[in-house]
Protein backbone atom coordinates (compact mmCIF):
# COMPACT_ATOMS: atom_id res chain seq x y z
CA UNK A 1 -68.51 -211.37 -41.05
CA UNK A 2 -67.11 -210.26 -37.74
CA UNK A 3 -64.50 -208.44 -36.53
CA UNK A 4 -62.62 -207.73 -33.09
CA UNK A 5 -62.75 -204.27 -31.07
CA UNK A 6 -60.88 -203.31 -28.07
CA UNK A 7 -62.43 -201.89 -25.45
CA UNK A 8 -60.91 -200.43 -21.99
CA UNK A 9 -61.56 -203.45 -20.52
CA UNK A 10 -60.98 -206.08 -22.57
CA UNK A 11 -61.60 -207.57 -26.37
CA UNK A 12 -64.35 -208.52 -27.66
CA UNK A 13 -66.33 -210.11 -30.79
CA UNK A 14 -68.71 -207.88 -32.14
CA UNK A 15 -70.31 -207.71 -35.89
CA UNK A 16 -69.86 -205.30 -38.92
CA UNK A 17 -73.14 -202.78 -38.77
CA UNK A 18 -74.30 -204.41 -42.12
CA UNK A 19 -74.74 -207.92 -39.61
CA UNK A 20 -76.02 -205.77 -36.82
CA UNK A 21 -78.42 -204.45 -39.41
CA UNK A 22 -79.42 -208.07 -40.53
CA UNK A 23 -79.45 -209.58 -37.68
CA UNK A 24 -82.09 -207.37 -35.72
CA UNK A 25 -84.40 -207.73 -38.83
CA UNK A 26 -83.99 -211.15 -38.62
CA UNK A 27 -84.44 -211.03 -35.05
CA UNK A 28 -87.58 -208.75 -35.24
CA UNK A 29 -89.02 -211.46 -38.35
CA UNK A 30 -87.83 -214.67 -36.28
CA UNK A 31 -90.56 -213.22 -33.31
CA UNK A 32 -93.35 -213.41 -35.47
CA UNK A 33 -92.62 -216.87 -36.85
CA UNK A 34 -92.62 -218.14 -33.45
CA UNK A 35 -95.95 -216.89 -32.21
CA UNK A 36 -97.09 -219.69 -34.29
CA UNK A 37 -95.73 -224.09 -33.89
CA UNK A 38 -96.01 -224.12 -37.85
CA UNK A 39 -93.26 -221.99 -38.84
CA UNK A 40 -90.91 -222.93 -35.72
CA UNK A 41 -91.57 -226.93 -36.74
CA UNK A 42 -90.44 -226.00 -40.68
CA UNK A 43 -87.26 -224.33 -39.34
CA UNK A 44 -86.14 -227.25 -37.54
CA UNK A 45 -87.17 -229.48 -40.04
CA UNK A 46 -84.74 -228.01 -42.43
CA UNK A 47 -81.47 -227.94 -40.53
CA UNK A 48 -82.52 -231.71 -39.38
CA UNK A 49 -83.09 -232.48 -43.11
CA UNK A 50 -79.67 -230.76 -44.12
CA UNK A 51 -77.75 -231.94 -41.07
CA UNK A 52 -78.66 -235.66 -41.28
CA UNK A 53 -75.68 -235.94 -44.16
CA UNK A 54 -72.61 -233.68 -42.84
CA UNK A 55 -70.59 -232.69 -46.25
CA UNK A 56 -68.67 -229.81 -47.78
CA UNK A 57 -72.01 -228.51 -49.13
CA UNK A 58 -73.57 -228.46 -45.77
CA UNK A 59 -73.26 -225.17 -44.75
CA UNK A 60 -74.39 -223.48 -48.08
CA UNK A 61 -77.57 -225.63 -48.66
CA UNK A 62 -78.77 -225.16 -45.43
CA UNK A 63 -78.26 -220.96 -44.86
CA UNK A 64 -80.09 -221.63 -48.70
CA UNK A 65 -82.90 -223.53 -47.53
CA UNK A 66 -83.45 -220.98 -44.86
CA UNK A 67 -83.64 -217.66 -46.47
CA UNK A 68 -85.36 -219.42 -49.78
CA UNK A 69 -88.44 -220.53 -46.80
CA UNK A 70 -87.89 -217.67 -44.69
CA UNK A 71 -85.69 -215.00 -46.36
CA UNK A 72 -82.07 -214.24 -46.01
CA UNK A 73 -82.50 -212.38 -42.98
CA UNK A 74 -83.48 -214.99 -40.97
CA UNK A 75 -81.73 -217.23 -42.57
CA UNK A 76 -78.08 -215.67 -42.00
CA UNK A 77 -79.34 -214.90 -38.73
CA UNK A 78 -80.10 -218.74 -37.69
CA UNK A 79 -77.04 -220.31 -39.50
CA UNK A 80 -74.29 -217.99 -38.43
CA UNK A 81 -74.50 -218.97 -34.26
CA UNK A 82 -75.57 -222.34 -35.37
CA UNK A 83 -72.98 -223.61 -37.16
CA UNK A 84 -69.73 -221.35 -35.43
CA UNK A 85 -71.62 -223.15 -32.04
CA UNK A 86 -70.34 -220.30 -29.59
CA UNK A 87 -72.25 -218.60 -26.90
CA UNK A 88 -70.31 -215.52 -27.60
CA UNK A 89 -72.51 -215.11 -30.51
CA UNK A 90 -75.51 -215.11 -28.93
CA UNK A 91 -74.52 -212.83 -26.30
CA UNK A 92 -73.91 -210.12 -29.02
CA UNK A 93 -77.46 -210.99 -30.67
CA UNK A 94 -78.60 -210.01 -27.04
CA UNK A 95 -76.64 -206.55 -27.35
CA UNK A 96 -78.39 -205.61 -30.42
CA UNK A 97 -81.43 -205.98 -28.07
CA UNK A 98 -83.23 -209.33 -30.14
CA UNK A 99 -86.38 -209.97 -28.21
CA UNK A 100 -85.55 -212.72 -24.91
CA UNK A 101 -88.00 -214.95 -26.90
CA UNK A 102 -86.05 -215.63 -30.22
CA UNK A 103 -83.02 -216.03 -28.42
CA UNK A 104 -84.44 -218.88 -25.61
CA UNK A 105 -85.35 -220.36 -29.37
CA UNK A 106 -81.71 -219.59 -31.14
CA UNK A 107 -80.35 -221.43 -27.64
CA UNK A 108 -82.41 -224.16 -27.91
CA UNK A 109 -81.44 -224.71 -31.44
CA UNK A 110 -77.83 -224.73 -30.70
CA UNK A 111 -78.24 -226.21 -28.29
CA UNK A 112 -79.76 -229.42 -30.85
CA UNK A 113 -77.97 -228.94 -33.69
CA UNK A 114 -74.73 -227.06 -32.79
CA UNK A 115 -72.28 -229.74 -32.30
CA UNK A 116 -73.50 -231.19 -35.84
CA UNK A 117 -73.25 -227.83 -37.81
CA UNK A 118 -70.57 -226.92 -36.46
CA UNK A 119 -68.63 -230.45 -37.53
CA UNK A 120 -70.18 -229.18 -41.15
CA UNK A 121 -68.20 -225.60 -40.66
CA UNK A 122 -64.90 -227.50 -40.32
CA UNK A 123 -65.38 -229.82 -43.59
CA UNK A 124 -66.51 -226.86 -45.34
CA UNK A 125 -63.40 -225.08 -44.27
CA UNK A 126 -60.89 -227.84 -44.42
CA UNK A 127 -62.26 -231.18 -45.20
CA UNK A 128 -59.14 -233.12 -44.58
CA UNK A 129 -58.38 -231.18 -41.03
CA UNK A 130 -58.64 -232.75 -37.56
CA UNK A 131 -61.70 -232.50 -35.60
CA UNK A 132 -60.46 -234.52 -32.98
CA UNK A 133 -57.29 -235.68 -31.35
CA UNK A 134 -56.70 -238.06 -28.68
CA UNK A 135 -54.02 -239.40 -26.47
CA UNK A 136 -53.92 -241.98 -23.99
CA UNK A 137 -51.21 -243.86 -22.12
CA UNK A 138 -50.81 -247.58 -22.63
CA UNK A 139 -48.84 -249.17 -19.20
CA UNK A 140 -46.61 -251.93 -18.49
CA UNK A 141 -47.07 -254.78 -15.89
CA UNK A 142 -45.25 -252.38 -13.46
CA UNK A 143 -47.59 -249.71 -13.57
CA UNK A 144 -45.34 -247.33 -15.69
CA UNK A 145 -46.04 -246.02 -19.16
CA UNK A 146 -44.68 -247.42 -21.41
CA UNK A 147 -46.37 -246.15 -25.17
CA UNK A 148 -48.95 -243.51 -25.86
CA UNK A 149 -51.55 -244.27 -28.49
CA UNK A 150 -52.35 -241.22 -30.64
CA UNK A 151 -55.85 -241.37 -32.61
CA UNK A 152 -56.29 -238.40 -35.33
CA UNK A 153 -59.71 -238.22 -36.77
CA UNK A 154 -60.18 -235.70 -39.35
CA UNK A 155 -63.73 -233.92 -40.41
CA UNK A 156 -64.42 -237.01 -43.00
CA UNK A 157 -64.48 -238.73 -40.04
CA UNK A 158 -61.56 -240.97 -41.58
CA UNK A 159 -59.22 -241.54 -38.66
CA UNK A 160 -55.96 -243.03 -38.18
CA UNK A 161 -54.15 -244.59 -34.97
CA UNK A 162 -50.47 -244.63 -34.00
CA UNK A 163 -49.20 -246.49 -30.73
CA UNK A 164 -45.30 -245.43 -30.36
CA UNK A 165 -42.65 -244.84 -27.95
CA UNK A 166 -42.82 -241.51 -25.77
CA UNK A 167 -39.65 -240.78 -27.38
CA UNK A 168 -41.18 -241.18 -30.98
CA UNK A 169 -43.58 -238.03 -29.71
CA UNK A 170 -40.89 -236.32 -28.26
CA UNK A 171 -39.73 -235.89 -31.65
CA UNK A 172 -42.88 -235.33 -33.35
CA UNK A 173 -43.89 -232.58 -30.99
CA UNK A 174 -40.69 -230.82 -32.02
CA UNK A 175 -41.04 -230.89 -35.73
CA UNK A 176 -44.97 -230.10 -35.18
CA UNK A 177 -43.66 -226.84 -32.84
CA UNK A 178 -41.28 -225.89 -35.46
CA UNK A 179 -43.55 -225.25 -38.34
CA UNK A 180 -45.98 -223.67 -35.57
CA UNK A 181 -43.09 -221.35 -34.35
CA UNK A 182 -42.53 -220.24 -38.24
CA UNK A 183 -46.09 -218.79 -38.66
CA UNK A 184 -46.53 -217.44 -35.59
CA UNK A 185 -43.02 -216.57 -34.49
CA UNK A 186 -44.38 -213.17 -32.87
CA UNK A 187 -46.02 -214.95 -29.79
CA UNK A 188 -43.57 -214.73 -27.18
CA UNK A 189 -45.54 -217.76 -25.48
CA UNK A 190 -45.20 -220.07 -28.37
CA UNK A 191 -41.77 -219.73 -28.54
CA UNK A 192 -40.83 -220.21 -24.95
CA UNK A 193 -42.97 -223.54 -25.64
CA UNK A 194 -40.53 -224.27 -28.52
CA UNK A 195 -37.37 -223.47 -26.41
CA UNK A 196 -38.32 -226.07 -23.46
CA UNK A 197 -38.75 -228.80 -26.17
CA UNK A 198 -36.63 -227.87 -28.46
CA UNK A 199 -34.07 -228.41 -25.25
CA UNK A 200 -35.73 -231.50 -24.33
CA UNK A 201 -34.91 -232.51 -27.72
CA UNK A 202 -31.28 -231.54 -27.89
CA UNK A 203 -31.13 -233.19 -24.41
CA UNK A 204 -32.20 -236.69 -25.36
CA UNK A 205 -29.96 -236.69 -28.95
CA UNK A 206 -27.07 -236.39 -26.35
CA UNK A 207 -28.19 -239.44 -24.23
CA UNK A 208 -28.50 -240.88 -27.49
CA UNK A 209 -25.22 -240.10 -28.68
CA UNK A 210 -23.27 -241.30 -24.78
CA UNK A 211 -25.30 -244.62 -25.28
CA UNK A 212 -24.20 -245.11 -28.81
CA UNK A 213 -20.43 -244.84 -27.36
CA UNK A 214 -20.52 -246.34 -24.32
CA UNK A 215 -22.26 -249.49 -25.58
């Protein structure tokens, strides 16, 4: 649905001309329904209604919902910076010159709803992924750390906690940096992150290994 240019200056997000095209229709059609409170109160109505249950089916019934009330225009034209939740998308939607109105509106909405629909983007797209991951250090009575606790929680909002060693993530950081390195072994900066663990790694083995014989 989009696609990146390069300009002189930098790169930036910008839509296919069929979304351009769709978008300022459903811009131009979005102004009308907002002269009115009716049509504005049904609109948030149905992503309230479709968001109140986050699932895989999320995103589909709701873009659905929309362009079945309001037609597909508006529909694809509420749902897409809804549910990818980034101000970069709105910022285009200004560049294809949507009246100030409907976006103050498509903010506001975003605003509400975006932190929900776009939670419903990621279990559409991976329903087992992470959508959150957090760390924090657990310390002894001497004020130094001694364990991190590690809490995963995925998009089914099933989450799982492990309190280990900082060894134990020493290790896991390599293996994790490794497969990451394998698929994207053309970014220089990736791999200079690999090399510093990866002789972190090789480092403690041989600590490992002088302990094992001097003990």
């Amino acid at each position: 649905m989009s696609r990146k240019k390069t300009t002189s200056k930098d790169e930036i997000s910008v839509f296919t001309p069929e979304m351009d095209e769709r978008v300022k229709k459903g811009g131009a059609a979005i102004a009308k329904i907002l002269k009115g409170d009716v049509g504005r109160q049904h609109i948030q109505k149905l992503i309230e209604y479709h968001l109140e249950e986050i699932g895989e089916d999320t995103h589909d019934d709701l873009t659905m919902a929309l362009a079945l009330a309001f037609g597909e225009d508006i529909g694809r034209t509420i749902t897409f910076p809804l549910f990818t939740n980034d101000p970069m998308v709105l910022a285009e939607y200004s560049r294809l010159k949507i009246p100030d109105p409907v976006i103050t509106y498509l903010r506001y909405i975003v605003a509400l709803y975006g932190a929900k629909a776009e939670h419903a983007a990621i279990c559409l797209k991976n329903p087992g992924g992470l959508e959150q991951t957090r760390f924090d250090l657990n310390y002894g009575s001497d004020g130094k750390a001694r364990s991190i606790t590690m809490k995963l929680t995925r998009a089914d909002s099933d989450s799982l906690i492990i309190t280990d060693e900082p060894e134990s993530y020493l290790f896991l950081t390599y293996q994790i940096l490794e497969q990451l390195s394998a698929i994207q072994d053309s970014d220089s900066e990736m791999h200079e992150i690999f090399e510093k663990v990866t002789a972190m790694v090789e480092s403690k083995i041989q600590d490992d290994v002088r302990d094992y014989i001097d003990a």
